[in-house]
N, C-alpha and C. Protein backbone atom coordinates (compact mmCIF):
# COMPACT_ATOMS: atom_id res chain seq x y z
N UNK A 1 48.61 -20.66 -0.86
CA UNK A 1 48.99 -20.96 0.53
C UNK A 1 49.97 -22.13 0.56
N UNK A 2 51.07 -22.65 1.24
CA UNK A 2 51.89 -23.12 1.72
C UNK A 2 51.43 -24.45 2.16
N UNK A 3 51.89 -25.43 1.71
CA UNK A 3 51.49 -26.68 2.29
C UNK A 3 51.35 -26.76 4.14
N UNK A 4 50.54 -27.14 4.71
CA UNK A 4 50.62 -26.98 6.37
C UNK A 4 50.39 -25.37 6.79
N UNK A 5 50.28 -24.38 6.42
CA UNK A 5 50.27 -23.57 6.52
C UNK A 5 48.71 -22.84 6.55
N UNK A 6 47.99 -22.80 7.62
CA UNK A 6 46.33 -22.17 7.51
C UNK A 6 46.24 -21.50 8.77
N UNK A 7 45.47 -21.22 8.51
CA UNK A 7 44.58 -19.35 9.30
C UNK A 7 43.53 -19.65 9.48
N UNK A 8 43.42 -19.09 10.63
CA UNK A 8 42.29 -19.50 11.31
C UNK A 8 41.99 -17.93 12.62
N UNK A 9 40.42 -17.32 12.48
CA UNK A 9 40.62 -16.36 12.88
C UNK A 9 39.31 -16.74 14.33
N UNK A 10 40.03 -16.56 14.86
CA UNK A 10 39.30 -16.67 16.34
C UNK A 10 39.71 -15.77 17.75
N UNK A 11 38.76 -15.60 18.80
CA UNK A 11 38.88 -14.75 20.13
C UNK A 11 40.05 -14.76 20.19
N UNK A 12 40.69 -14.42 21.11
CA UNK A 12 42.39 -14.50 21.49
C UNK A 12 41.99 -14.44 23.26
N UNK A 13 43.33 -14.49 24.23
CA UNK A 13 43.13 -14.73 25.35
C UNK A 13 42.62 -13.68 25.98
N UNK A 14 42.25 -12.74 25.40
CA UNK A 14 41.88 -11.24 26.15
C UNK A 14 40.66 -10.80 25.43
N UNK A 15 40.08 -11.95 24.63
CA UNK A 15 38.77 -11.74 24.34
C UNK A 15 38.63 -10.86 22.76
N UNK A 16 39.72 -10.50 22.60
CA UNK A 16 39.46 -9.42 21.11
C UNK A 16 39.64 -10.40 20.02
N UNK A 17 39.37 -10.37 18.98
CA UNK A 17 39.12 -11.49 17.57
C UNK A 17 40.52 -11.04 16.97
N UNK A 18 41.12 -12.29 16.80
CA UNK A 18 42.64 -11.96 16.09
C UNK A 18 43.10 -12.81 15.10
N UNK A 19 44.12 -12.77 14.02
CA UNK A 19 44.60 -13.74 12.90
C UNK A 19 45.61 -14.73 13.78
N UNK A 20 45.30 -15.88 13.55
CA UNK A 20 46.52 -16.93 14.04
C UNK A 20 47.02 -17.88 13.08
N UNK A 21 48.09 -17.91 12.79
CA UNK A 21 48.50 -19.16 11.77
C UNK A 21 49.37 -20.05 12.52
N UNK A 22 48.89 -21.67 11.89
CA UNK A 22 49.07 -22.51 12.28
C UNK A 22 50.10 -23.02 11.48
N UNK A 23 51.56 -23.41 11.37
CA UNK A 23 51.93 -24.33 10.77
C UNK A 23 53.10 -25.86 11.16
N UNK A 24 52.83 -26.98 10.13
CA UNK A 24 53.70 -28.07 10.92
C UNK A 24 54.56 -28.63 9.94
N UNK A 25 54.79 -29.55 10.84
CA UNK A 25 56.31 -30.51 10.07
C UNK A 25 56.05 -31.52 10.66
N UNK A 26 56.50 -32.53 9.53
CA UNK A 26 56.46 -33.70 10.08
C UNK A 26 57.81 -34.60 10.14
N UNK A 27 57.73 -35.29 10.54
CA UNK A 27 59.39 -35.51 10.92
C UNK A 27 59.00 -37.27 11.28
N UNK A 28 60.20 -38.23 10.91
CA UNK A 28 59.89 -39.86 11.41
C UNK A 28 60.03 -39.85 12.63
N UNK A 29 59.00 -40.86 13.16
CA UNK A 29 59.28 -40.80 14.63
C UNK A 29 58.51 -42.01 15.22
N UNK A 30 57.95 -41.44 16.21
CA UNK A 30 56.80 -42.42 16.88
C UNK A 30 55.61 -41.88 17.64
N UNK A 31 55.13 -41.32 16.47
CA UNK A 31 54.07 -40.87 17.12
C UNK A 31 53.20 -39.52 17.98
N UNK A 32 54.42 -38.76 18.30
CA UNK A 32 54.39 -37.74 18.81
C UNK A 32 54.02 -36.66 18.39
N UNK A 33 53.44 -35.37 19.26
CA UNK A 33 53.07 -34.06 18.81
C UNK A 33 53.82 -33.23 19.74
N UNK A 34 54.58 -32.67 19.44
CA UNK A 34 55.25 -31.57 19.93
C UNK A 34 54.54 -30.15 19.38
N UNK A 35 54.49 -28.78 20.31
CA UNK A 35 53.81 -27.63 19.63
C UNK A 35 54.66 -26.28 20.74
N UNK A 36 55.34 -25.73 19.56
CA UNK A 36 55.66 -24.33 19.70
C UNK A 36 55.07 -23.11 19.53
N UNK A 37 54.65 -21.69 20.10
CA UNK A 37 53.78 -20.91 19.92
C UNK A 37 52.26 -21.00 21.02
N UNK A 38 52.04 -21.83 21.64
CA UNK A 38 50.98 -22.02 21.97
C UNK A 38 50.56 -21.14 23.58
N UNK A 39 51.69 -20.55 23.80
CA UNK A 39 51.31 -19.80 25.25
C UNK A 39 51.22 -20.60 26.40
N UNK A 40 50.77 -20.57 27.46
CA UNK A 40 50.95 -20.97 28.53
C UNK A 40 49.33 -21.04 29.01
N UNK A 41 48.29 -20.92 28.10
CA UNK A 41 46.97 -21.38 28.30
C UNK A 41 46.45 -22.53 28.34
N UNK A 42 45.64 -23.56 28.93
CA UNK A 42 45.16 -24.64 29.20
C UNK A 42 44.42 -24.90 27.74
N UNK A 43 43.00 -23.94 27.93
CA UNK A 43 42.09 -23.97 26.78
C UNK A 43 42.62 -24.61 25.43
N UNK A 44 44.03 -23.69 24.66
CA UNK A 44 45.07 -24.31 23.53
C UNK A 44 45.34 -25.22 23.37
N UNK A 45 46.04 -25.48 24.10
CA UNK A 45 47.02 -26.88 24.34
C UNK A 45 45.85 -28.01 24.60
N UNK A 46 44.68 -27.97 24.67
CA UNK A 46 43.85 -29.03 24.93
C UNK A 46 43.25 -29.07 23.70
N UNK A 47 42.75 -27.70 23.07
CA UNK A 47 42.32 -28.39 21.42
C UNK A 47 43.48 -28.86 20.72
N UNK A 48 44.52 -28.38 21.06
CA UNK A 48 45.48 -29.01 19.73
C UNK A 48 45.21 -30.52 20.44
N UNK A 49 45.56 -30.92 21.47
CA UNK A 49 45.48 -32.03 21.63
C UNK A 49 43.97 -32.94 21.21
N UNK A 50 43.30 -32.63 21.30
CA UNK A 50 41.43 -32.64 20.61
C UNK A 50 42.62 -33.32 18.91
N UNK A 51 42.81 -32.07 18.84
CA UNK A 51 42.84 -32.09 17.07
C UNK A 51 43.35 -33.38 17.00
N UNK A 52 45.03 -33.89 17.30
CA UNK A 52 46.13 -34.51 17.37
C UNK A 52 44.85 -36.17 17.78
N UNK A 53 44.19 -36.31 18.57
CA UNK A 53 44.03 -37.38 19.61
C UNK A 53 42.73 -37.75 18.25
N UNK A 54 41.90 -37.10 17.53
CA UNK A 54 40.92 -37.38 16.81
C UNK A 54 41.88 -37.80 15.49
N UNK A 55 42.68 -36.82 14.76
CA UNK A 55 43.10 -37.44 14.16
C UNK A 55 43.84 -39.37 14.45
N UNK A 56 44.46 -39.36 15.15
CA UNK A 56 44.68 -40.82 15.30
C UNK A 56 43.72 -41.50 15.92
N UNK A 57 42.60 -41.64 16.18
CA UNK A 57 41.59 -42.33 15.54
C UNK A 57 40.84 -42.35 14.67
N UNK A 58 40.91 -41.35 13.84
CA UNK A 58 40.12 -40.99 12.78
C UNK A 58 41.06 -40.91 11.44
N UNK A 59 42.39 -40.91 11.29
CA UNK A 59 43.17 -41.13 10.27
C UNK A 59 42.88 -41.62 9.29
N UNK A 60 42.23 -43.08 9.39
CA UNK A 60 41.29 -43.76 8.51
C UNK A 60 40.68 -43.40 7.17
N UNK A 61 39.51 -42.86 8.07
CA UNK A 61 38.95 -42.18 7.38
C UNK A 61 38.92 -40.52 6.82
N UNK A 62 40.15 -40.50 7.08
CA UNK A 62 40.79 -38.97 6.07
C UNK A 62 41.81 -39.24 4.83
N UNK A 63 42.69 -40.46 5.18
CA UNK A 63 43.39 -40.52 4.53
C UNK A 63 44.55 -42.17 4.51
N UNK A 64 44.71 -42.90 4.00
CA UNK A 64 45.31 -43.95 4.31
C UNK A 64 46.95 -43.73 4.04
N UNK A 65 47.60 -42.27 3.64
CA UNK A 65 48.97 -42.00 3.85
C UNK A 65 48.71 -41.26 5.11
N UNK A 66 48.22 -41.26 5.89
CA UNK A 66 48.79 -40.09 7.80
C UNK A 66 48.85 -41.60 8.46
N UNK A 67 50.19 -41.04 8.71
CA UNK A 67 50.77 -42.62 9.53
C UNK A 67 50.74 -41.61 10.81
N UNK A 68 50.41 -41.67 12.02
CA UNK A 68 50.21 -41.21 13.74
C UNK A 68 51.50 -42.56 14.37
N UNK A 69 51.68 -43.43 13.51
CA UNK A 69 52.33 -44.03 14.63
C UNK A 69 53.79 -43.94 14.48
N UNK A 70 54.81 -44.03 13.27
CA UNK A 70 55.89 -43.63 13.03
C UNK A 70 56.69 -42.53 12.53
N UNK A 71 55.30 -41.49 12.78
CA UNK A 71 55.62 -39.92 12.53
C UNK A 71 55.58 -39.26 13.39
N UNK A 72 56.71 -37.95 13.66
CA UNK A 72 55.98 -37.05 14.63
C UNK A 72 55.82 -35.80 13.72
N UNK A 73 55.08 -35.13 15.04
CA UNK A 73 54.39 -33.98 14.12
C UNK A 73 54.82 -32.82 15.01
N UNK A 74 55.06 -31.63 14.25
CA UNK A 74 55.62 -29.88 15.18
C UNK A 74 54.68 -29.40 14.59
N UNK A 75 53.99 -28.71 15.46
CA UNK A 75 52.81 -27.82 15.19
C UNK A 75 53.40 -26.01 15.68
N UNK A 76 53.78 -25.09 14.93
CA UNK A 76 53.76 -24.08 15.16
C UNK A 76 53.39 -23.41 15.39
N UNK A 77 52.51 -22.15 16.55
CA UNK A 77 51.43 -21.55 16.30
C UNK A 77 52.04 -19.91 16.18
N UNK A 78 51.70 -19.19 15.68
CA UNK A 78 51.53 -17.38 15.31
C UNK A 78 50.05 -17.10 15.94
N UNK A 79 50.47 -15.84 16.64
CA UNK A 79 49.44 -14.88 17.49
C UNK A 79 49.97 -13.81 16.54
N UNK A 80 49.47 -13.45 14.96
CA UNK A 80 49.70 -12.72 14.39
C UNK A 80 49.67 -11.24 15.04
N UNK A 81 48.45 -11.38 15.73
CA UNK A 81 48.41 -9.35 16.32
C UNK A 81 48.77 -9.66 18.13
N UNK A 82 48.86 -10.30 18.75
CA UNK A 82 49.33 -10.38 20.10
C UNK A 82 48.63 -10.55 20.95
N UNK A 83 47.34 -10.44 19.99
CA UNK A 83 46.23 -10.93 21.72
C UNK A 83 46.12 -12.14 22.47
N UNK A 84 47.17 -12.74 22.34
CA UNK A 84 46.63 -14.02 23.40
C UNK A 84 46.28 -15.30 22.38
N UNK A 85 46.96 -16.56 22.73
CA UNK A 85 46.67 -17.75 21.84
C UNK A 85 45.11 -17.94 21.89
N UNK A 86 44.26 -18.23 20.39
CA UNK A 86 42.95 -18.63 20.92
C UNK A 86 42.82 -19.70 21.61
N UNK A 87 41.61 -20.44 21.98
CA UNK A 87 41.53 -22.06 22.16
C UNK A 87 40.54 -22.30 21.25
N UNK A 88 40.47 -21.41 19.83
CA UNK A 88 39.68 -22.18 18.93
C UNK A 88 40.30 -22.41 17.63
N UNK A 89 41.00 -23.71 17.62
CA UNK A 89 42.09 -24.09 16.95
C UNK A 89 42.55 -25.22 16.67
N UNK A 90 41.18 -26.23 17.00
CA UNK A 90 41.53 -27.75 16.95
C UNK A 90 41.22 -28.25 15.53
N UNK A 91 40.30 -27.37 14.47
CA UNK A 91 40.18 -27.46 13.40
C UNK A 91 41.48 -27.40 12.62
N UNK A 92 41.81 -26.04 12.86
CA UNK A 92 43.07 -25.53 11.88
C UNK A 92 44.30 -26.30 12.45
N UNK A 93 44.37 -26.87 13.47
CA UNK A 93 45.73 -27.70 13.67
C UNK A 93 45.78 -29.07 13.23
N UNK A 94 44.11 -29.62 12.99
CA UNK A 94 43.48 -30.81 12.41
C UNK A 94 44.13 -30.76 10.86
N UNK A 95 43.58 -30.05 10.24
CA UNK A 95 44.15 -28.95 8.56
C UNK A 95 45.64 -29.06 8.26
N UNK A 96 45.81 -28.41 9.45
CA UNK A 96 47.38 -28.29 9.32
C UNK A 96 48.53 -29.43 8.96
N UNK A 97 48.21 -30.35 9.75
CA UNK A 97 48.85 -31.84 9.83
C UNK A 97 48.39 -32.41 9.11
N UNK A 98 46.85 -32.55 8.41
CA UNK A 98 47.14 -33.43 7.55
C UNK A 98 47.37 -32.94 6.24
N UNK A 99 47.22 -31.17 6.18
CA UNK A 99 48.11 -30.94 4.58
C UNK A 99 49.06 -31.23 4.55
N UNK A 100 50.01 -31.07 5.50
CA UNK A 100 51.68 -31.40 5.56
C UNK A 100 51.65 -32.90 5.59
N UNK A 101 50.82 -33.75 5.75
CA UNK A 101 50.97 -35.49 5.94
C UNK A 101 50.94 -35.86 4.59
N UNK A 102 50.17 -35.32 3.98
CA UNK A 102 49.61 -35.17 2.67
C UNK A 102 49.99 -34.94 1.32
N UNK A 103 51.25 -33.51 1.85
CA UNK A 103 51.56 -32.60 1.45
C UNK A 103 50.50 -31.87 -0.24
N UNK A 104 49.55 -31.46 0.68
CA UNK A 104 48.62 -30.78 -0.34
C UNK A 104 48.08 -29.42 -0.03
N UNK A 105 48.49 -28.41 -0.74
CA UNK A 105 48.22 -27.44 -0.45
C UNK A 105 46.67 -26.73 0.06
N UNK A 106 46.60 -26.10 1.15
CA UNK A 106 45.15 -25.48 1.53
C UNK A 106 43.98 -24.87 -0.23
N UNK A 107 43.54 -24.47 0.33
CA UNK A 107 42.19 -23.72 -0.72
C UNK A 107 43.07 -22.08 -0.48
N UNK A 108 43.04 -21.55 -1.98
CA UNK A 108 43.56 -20.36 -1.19
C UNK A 108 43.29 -19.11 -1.46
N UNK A 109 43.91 -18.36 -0.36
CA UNK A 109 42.99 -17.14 0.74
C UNK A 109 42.23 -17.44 1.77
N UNK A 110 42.34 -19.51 2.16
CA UNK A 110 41.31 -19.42 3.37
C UNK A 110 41.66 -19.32 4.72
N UNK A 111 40.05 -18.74 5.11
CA UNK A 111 40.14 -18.28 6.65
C UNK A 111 39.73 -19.72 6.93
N UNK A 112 40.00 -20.65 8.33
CA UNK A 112 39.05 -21.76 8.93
C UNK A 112 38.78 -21.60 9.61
N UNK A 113 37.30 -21.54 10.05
CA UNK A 113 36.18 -20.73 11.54
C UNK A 113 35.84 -21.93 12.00
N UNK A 114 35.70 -22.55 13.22
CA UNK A 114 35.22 -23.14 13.97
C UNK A 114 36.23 -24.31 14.54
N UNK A 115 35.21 -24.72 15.28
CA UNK A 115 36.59 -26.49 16.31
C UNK A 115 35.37 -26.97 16.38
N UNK A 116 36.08 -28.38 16.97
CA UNK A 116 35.65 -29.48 17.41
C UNK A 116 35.63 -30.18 18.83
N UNK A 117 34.90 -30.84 18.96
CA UNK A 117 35.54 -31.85 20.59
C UNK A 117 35.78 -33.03 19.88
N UNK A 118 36.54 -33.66 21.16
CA UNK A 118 36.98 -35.06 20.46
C UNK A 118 36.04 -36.00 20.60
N UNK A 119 34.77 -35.85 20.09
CA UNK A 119 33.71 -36.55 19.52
C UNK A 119 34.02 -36.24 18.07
N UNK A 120 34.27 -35.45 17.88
CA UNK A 120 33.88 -34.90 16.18
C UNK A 120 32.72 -34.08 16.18
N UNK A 121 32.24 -33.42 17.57
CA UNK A 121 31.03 -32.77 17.55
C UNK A 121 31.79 -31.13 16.91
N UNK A 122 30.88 -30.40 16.06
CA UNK A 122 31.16 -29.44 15.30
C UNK A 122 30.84 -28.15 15.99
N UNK A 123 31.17 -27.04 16.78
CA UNK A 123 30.83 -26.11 17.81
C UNK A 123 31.17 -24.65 16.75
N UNK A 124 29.55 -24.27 16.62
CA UNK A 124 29.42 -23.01 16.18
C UNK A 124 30.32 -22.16 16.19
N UNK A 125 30.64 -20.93 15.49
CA UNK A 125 31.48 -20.00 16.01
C UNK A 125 30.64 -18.66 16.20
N UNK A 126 31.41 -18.24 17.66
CA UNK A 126 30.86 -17.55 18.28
C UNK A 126 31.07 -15.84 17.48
N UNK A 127 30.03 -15.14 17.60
CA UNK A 127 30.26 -13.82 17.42
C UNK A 127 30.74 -13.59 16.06
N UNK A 128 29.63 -14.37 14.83
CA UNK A 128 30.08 -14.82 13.66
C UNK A 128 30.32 -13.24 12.96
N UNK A 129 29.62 -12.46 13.28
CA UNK A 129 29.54 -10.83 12.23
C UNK A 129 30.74 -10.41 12.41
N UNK A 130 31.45 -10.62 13.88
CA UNK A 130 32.53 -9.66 14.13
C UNK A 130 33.59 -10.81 13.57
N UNK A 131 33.43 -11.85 13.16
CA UNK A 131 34.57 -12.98 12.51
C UNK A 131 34.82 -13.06 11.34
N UNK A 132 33.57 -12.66 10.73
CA UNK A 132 34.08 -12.62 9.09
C UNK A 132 34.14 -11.15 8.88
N UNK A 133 34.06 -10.01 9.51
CA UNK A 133 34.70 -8.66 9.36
C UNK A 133 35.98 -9.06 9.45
N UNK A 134 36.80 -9.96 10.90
CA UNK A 134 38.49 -9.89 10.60
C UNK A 134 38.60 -10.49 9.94
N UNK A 135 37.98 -11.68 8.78
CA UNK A 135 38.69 -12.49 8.02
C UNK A 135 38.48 -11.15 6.66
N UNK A 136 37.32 -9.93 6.47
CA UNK A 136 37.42 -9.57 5.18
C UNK A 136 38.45 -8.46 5.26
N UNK A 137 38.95 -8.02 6.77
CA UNK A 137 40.00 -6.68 6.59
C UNK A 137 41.25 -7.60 6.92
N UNK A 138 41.35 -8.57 6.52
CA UNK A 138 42.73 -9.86 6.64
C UNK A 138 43.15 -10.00 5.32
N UNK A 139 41.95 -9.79 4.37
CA UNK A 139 41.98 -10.84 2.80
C UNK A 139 41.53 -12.09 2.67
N UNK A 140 41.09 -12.86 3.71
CA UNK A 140 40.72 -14.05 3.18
C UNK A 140 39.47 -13.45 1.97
N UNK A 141 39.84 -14.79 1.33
CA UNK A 141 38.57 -14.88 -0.17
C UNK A 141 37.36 -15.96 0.22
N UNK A 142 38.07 -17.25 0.92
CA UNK A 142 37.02 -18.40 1.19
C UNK A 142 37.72 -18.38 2.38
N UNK A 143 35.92 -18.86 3.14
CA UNK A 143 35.89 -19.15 4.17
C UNK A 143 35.36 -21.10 4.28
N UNK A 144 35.64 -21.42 5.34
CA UNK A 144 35.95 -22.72 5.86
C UNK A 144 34.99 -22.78 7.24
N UNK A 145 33.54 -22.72 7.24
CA UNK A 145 32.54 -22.71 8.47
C UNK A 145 31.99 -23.79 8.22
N UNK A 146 31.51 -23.60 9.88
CA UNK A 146 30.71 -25.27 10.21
C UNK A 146 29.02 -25.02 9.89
N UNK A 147 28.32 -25.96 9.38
CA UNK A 147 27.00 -25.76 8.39
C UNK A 147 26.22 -24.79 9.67
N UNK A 148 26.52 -25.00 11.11
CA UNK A 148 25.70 -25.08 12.21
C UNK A 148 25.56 -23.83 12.60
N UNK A 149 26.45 -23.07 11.74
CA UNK A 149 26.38 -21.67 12.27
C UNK A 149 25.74 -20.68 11.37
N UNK A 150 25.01 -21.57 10.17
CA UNK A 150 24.07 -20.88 9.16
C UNK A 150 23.01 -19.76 9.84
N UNK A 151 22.43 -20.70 11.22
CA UNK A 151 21.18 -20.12 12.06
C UNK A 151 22.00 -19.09 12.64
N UNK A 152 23.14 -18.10 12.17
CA UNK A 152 23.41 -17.13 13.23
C UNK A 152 23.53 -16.42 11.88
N UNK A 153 23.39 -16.41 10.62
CA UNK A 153 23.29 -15.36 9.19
C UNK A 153 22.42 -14.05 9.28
N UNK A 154 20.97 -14.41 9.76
CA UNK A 154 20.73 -13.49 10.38
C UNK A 154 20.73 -12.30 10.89
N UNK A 155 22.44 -12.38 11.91
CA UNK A 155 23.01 -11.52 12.59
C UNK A 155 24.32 -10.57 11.79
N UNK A 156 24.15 -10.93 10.27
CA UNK A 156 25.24 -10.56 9.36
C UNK A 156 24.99 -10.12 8.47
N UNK A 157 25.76 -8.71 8.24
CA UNK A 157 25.54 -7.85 6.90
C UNK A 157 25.00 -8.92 5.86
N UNK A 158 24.23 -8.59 5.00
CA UNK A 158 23.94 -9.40 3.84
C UNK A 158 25.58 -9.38 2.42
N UNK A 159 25.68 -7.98 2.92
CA UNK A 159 26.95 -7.88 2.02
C UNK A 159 28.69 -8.32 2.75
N UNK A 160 28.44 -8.59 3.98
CA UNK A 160 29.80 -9.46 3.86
C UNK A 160 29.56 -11.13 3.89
N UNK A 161 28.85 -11.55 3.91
CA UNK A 161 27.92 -13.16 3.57
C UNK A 161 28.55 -13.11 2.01
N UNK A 162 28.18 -12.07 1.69
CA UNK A 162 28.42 -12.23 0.33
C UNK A 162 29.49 -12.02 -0.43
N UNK A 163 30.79 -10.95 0.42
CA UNK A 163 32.13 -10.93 0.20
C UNK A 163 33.04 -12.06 0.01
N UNK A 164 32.22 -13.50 0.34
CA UNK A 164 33.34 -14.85 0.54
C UNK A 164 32.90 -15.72 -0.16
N UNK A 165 33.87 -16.93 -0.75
CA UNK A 165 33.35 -17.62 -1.24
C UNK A 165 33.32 -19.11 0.24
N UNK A 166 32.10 -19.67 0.42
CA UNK A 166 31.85 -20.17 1.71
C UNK A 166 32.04 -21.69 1.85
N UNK A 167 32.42 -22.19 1.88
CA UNK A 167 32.62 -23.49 2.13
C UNK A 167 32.26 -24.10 3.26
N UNK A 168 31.03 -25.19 3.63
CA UNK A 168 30.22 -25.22 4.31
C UNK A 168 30.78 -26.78 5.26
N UNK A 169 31.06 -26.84 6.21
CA UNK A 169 31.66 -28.37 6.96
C UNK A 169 30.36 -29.22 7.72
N UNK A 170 30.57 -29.98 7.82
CA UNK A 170 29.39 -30.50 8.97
C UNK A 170 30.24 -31.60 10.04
N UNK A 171 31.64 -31.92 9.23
CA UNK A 171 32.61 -32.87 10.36
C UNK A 171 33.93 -32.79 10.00
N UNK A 172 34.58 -32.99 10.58
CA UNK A 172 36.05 -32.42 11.25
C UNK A 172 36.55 -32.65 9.44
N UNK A 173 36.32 -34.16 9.19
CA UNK A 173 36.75 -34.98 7.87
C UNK A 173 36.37 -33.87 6.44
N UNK A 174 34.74 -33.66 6.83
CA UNK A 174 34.09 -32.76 5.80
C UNK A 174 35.04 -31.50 5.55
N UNK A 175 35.68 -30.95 6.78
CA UNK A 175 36.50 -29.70 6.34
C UNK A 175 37.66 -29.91 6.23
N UNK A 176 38.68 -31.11 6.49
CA UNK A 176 39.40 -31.57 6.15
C UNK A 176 39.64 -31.36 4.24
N UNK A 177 38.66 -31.91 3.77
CA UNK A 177 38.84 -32.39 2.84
C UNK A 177 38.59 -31.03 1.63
N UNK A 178 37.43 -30.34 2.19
CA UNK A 178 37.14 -28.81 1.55
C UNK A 178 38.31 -27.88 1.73
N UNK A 179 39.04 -27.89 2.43
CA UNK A 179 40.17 -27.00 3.28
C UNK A 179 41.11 -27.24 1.88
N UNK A 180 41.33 -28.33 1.75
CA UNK A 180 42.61 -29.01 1.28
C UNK A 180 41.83 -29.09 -0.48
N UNK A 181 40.82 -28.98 -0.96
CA UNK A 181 40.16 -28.69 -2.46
C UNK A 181 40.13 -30.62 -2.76
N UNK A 182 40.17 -31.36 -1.72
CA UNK A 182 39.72 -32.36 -2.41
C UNK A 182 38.18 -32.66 -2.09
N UNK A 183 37.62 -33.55 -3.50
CA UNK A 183 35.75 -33.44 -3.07
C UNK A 183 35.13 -35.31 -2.75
């Protein structure tokens, strides 16, 4: 995978589960997030901003090269099949910026399932059986889920649980850092 460059498979605006890729650039500046691709939905444009607003307080502790104050950042988004931008995407735009800050390439073949609020609180993903079916007829190999959505396994073939290799998050930082293969 492409430095800045991750997938992330979530609802779309019309409710059907679709592939979206996220990618950015970073450019000198002051600070700014500019984002192309994102549709004309509220929901979007408020996690990227989630993503963007946690990272610069949380920079810190991800990384002591993501400068937020004399960089700007272009966030690109792809509605690979057309359904509608998701609004679950504050993870993978989180990912996104700081592989490209970084410049370190993702884990690769990964899908990244879940967001955040700008607490850093970690929000299940919804309708997990029908999410890792589009990540296994996509190709992802590893998946990128939040620990919290273990209690919904249950509801999932035993054999596509077992099609992925799983990589387990519990905070924005935790998948940050799994996303990107550092431990």
């Amino acid at each position: 995978s492409e430095v800045g460059h991750i997938y992330t498979i979530g609802h779309g605006r019309n409710g059907m589960i679709g592939v979206y890729r996220v990618e950015s650039e970073v450019f000198p500046g002051n600070g700014k997030l500019q984002t192309t691709g994102l549709g004309t939905g509220r929901e979007p444009k408020e996690a990227v901003d989630t993503a963007y607003n946690f990272l610069k307080a949380n920079a810190g502790s991800i990384s002591g090269q993501i400068n937020t104050i004399n960089n700007n950042y272009l966030l690109n988004f792809l509605d690979l099949q057309g359904l509608g931008m998701t609004d679950s995407i504050s993870l993978a735009s989180l990912i996104s910026i700081v592989s490209k800050a970084l410049n370190k390439n993702p884990v690769e073949s990964l899908a990244v399932l879940g967001s955040f609020s700008i607490s850093g609180a970690v929000n299940k993903v919804p309708d997990l059986a029908s999410v890792l079916q589009v990540c296994l007829d996509s190709g992802a190999k590893t998946i990128l889920l939040p620990s919290i959505s273990t209690v919904d396994f249950a509801n999932v073939p035993a054999e596509l649980i077992s099609a992925f290799n799983l990589l387990f998050y519990n905070s924005p930082q935790d998948a940050v850092f799994k996303a990107l293969g550092v431990s």
